[in-house]
Structures are given as C-alpha cells and as structure tokens.
PDB file of N, CA and C in Angstrom:
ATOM      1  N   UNK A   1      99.345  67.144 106.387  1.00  0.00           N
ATOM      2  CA  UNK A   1      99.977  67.462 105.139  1.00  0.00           C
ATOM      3  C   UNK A   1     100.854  68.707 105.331  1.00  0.00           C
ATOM      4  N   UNK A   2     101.631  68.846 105.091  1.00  0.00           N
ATOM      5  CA  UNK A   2     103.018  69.775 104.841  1.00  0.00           C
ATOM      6  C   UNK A   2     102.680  70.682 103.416  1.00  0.00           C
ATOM      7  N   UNK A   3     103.380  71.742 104.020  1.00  0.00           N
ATOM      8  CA  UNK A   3     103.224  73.162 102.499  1.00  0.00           C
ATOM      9  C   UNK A   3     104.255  73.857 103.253  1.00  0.00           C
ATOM     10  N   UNK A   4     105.418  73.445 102.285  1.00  0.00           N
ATOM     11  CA  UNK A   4     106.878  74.737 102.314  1.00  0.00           C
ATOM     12  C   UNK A   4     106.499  76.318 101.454  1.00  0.00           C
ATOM     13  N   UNK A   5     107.180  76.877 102.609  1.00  0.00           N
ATOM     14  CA  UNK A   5     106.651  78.400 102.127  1.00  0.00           C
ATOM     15  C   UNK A   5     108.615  78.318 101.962  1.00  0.00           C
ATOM     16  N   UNK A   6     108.571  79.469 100.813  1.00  0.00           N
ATOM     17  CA  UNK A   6     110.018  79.787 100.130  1.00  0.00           C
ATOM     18  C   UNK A   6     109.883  80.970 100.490  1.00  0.00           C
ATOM     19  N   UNK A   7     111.293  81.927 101.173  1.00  0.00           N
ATOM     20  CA  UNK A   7     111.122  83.028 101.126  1.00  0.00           C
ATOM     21  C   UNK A   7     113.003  83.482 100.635  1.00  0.00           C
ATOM     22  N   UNK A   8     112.649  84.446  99.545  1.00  0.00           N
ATOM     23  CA  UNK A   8     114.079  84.550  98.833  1.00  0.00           C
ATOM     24  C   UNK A   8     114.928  85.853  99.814  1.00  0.00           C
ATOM     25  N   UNK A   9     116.302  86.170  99.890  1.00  0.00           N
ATOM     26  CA  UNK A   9     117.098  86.699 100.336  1.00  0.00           C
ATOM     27  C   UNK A   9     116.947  88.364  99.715  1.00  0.00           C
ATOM     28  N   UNK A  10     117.365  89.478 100.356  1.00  0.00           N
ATOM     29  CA  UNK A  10     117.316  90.815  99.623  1.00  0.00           C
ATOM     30  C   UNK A  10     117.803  90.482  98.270  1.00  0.00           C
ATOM     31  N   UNK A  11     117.462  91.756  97.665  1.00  0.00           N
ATOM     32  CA  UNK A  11     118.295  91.771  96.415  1.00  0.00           C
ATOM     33  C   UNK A  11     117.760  90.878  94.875  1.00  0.00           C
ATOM     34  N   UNK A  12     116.968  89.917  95.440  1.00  0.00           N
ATOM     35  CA  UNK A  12     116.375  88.492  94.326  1.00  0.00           C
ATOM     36  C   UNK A  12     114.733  88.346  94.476  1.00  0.00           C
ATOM     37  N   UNK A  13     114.228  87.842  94.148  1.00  0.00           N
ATOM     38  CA  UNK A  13     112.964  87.140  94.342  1.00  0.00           C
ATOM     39  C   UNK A  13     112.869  85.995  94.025  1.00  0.00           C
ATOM     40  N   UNK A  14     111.364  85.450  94.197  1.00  0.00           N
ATOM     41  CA  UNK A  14     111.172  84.264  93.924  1.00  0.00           C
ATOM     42  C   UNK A  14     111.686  83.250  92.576  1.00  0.00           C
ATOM     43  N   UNK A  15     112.547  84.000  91.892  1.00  0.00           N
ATOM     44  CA  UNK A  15     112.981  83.143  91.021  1.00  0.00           C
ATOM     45  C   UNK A  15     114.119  82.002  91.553  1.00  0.00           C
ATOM     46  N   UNK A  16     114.839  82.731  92.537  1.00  0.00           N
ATOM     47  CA  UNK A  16     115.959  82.275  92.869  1.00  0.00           C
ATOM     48  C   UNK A  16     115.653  80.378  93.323  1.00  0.00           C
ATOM     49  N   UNK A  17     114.492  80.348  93.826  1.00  0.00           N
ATOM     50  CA  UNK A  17     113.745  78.945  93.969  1.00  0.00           C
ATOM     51  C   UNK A  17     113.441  77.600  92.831  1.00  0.00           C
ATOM     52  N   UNK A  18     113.863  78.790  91.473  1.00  0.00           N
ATOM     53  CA  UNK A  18     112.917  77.971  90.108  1.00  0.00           C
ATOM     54  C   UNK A  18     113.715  76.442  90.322  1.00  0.00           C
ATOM     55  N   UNK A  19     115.268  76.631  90.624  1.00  0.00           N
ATOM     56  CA  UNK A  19     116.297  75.423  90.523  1.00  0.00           C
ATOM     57  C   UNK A  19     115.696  74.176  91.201  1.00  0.00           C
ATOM     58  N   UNK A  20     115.005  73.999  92.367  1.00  0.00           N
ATOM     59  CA  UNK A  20     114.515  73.489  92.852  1.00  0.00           C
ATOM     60  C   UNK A  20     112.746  72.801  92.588  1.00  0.00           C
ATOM     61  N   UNK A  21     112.396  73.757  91.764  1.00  0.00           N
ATOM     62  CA  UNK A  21     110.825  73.764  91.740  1.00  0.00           C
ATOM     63  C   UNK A  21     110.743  72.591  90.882  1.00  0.00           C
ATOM     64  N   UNK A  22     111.668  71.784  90.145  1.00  0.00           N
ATOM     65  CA  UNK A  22     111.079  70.678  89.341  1.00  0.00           C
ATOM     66  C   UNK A  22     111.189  68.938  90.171  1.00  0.00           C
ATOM     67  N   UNK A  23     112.121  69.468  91.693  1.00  0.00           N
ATOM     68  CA  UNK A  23     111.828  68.591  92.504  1.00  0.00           C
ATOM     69  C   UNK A  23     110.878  68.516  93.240  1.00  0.00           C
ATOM     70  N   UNK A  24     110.321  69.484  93.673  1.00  0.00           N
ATOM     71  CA  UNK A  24     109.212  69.650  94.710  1.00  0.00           C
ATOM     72  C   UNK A  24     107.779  69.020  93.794  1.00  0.00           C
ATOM     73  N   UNK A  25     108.061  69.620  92.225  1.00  0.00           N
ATOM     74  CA  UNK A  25     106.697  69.435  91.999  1.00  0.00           C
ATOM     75  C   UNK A  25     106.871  67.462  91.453  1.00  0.00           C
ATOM     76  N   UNK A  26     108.069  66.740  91.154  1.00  0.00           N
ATOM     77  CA  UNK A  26     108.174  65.179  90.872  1.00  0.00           C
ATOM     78  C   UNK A  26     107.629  64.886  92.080  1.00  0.00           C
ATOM     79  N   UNK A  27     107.923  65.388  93.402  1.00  0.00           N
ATOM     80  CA  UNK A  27     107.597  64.618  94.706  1.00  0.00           C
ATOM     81  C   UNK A  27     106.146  65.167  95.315  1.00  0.00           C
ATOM     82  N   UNK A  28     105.377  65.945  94.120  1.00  0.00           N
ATOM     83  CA  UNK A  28     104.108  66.392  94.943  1.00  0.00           C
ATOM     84  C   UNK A  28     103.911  67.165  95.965  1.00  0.00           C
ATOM     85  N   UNK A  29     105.282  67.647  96.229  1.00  0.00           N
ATOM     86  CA  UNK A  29     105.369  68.545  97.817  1.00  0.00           C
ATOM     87  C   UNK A  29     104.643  69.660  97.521  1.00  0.00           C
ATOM     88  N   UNK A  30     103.840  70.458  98.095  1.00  0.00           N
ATOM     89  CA  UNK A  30     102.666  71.541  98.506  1.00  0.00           C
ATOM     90  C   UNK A  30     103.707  72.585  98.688  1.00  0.00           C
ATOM     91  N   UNK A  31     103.916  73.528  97.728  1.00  0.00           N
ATOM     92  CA  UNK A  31     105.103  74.558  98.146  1.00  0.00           C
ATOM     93  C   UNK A  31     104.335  76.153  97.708  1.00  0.00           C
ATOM     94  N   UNK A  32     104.921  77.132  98.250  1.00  0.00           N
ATOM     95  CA  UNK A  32     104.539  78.497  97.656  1.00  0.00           C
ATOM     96  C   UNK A  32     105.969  79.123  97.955  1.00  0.00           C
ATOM     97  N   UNK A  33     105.865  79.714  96.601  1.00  0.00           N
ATOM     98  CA  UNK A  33     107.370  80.350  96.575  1.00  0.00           C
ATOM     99  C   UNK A  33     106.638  82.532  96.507  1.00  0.00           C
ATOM    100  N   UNK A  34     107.331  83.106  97.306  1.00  0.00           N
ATOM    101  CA  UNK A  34     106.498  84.113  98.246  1.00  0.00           C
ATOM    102  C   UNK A  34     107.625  85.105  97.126  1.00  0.00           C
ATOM    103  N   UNK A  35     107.373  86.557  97.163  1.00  0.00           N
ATOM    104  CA  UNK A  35     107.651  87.679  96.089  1.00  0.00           C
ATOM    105  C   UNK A  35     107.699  88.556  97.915  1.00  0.00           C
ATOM    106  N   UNK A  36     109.179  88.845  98.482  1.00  0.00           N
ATOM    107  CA  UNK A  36     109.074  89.783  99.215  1.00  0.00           C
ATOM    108  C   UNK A  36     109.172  91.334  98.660  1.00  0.00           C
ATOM    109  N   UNK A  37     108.911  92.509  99.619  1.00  0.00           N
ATOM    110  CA  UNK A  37     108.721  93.806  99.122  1.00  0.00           C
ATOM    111  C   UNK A  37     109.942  94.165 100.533  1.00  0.00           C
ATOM    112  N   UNK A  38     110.879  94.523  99.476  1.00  0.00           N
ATOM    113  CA  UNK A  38     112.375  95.037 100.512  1.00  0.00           C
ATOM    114  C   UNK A  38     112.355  96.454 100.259  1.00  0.00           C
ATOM    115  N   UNK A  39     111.306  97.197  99.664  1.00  0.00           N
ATOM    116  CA  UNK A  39     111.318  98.644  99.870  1.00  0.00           C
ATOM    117  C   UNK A  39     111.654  99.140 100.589  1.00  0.00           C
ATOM    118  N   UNK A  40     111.100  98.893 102.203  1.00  0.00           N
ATOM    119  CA  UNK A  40     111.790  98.876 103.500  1.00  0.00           C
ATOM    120  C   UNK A  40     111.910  97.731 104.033  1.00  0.00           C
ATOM    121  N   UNK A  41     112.668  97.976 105.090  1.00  0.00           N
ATOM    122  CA  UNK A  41     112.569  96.504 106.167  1.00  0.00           C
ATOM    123  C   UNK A  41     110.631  96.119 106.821  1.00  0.00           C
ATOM    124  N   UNK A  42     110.464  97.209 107.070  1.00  0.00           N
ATOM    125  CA  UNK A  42     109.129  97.025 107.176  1.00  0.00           C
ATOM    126  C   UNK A  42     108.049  96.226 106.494  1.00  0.00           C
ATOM    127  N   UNK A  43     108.021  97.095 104.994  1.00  0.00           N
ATOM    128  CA  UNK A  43     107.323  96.655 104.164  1.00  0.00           C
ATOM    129  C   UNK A  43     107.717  94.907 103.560  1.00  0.00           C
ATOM    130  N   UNK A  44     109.053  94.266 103.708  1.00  0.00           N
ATOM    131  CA  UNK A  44     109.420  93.341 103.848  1.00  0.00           C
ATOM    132  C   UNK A  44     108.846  92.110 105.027  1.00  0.00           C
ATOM    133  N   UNK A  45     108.804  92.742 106.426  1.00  0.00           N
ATOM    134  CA  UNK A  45     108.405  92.287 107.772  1.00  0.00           C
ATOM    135  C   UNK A  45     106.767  91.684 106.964  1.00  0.00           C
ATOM    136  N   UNK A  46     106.252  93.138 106.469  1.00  0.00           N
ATOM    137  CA  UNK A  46     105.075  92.839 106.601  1.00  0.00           C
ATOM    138  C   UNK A  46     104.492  92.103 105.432  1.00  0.00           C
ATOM    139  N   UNK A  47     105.260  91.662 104.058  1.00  0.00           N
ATOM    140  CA  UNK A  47     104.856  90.838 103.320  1.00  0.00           C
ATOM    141  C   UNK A  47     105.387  89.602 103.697  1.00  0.00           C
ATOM    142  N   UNK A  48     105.961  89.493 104.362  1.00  0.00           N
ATOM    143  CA  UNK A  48     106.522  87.627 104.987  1.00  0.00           C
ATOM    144  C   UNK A  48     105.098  87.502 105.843  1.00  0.00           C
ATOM    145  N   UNK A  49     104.924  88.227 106.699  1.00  0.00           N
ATOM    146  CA  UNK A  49     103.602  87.954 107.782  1.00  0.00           C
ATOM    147  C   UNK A  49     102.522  87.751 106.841  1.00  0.00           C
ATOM    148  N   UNK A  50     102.264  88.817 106.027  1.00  0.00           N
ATOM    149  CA  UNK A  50     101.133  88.697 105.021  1.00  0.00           C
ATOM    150  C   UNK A  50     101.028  87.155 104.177  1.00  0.00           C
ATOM    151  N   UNK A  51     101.695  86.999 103.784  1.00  0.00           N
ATOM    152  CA  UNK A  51     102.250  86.128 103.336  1.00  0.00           C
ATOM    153  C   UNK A  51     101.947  84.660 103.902  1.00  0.00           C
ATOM    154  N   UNK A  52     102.079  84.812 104.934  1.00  0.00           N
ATOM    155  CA  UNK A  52     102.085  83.738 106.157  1.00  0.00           C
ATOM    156  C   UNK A  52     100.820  82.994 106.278  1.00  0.00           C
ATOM    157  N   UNK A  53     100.531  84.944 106.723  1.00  0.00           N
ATOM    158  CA  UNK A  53      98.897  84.331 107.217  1.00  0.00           C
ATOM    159  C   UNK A  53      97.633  83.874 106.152  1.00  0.00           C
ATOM    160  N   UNK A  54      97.776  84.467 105.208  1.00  0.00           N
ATOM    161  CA  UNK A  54      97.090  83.831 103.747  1.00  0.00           C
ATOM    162  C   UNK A  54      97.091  82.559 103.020  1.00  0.00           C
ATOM    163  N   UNK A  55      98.277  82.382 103.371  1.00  0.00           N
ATOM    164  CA  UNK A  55      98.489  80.768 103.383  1.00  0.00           C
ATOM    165  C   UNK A  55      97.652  79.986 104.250  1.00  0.00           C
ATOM    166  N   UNK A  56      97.919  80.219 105.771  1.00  0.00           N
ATOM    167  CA  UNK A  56      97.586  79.524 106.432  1.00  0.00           C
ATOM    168  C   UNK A  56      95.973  79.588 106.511  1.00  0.00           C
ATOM    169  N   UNK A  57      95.210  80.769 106.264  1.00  0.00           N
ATOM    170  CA  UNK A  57      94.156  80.578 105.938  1.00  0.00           C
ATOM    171  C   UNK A  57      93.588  80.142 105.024  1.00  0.00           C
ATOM    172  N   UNK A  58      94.000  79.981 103.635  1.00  0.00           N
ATOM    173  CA  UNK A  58      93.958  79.175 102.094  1.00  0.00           C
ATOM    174  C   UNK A  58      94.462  77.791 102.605  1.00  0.00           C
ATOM    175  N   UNK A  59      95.137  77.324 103.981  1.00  0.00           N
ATOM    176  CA  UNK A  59      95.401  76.139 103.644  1.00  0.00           C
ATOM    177  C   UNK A  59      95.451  75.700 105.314  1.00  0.00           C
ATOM    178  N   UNK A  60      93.939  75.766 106.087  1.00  0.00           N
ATOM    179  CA  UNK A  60      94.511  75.701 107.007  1.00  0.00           C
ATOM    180  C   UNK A  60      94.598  73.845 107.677  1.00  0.00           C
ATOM    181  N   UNK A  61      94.701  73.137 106.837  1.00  0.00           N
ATOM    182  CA  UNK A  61      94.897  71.335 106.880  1.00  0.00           C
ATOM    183  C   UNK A  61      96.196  71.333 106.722  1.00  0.00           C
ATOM    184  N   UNK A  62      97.158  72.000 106.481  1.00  0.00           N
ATOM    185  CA  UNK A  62      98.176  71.923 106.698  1.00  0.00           C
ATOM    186  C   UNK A  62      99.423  72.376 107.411  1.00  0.00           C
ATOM    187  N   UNK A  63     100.180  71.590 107.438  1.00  0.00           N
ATOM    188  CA  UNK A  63     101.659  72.199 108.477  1.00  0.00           C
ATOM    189  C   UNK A  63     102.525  73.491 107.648  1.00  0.00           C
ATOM    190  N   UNK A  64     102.826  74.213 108.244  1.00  0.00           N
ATOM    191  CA  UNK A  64     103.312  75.122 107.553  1.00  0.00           C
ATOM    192  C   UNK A  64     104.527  75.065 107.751  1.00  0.00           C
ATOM    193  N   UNK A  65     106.013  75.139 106.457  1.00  0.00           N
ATOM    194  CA  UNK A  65     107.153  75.157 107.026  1.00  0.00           C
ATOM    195  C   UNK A  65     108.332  76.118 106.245  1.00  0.00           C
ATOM    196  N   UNK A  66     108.630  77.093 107.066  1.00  0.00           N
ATOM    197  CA  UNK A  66     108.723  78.115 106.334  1.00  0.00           C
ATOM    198  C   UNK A  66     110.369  77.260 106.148  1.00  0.00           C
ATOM    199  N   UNK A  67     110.753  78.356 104.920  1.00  0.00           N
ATOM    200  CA  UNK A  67     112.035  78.123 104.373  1.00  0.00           C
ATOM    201  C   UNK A  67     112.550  79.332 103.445  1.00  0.00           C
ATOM    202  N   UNK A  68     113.812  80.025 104.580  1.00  0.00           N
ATOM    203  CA  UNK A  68     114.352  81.310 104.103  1.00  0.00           C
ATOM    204  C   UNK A  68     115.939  80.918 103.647  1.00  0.00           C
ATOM    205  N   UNK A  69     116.171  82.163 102.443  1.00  0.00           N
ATOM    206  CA  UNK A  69     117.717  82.467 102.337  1.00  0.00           C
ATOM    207  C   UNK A  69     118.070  83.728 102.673  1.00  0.00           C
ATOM    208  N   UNK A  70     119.279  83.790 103.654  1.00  0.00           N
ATOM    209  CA  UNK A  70     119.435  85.121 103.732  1.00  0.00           C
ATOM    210  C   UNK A  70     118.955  85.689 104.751  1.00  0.00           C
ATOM    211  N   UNK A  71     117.926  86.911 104.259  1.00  0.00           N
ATOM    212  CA  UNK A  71     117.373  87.893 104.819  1.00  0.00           C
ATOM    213  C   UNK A  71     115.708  87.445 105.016  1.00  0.00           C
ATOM    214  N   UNK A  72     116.076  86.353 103.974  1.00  0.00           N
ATOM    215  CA  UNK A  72     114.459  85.911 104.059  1.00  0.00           C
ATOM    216  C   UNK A  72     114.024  84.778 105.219  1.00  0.00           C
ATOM    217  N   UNK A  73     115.455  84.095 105.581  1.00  0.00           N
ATOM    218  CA  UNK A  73     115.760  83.489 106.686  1.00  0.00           C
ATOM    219  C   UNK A  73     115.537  83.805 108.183  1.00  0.00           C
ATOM    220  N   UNK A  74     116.047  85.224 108.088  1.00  0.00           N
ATOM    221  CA  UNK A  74     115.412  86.052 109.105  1.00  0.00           C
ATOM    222  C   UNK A  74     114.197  86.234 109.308  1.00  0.00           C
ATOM    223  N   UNK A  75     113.153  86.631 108.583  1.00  0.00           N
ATOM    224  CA  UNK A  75     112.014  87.124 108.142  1.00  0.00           C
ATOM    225  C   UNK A  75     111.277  85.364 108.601  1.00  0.00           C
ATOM    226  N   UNK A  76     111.896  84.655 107.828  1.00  0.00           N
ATOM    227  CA  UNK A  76     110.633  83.541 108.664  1.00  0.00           C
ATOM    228  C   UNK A  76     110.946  82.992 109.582  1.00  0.00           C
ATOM    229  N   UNK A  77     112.054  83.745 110.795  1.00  0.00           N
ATOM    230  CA  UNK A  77     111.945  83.382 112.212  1.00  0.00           C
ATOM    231  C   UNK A  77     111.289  84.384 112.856  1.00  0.00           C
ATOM    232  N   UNK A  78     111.056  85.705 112.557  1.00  0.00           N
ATOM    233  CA  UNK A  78     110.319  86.514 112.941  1.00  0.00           C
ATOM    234  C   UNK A  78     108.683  86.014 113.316  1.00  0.00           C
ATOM    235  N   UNK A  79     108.659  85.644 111.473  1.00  0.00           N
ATOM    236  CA  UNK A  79     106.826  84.975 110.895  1.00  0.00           C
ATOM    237  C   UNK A  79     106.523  83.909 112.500  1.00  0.00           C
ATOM    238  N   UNK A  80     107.527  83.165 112.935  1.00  0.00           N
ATOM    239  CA  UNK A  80     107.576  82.146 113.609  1.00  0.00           C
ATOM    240  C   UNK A  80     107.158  82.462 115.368  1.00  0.00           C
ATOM    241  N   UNK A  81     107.726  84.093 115.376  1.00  0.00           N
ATOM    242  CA  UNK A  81     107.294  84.227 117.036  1.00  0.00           C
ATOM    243  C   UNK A  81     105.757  84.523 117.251  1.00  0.00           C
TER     244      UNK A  81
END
C-alpha cells in the first residue's frame, strides 16, 4: 500500500495541497500533507526528516512516496538519502 507524503515550498504551508485533497481522498489514496518549520534551513531539514520518520513508523505497511514543491522538493530528496 502506498501513502504520499506532501511537502509545501518556503513561504506557504500545507494549505497549498487543499486543491488536490478532494482527489486523493475520491480515489482513497493514503496521503499526509506535512506543516514545514522554515525558521531556519535547519529547523526545516529537520521537520521533513521528523516528519518522515513518524510516518513511517505510524505506517510501517506501507510505501512511502514523498512529494515536494519547491524547497520542499529539495527537502524530500534529502529525507531520501
């Protein structure tokens, strides 16, 4: 089973996803739309990881597939090494 993780671009949060959220939820897709902390780059780094790994422990039957805009794009190729 599949669970898309959303991660939004500087500047926005998880709202920026809502446009989408009434498809994911017609097709049943397993999604979490993630609230980064761009205080610093750091504190950003470390809520994508956080982020990550909470999931994957709350859900570990599933594939995880991250999905960034932006800066958040970055952030879940980082999550990825």
């Amino acid at each position: 089973m599949k669970h898309f993780v959303f991660f939004h671009g500087i500047g926005i949060r998880s709202f920026f996803w809502e446009s989408i959220r009434p498809l994911l939820n017609r097709e049943n897709i397993h999604y979490s739309l993630i609230d980064l902390d761009f205080t610093t780059m750091e504190t950003g780094f470390n809520s994508a990881l956080n982020s990550v790994e909470n999931i994957t422990k709350n859900h570990p039957d599933r594939d995880i597939i991250l999905v960034g805009h932006s800066l958040g794009g970055l952030f879940c190729r980082i999550c990825c090494l």
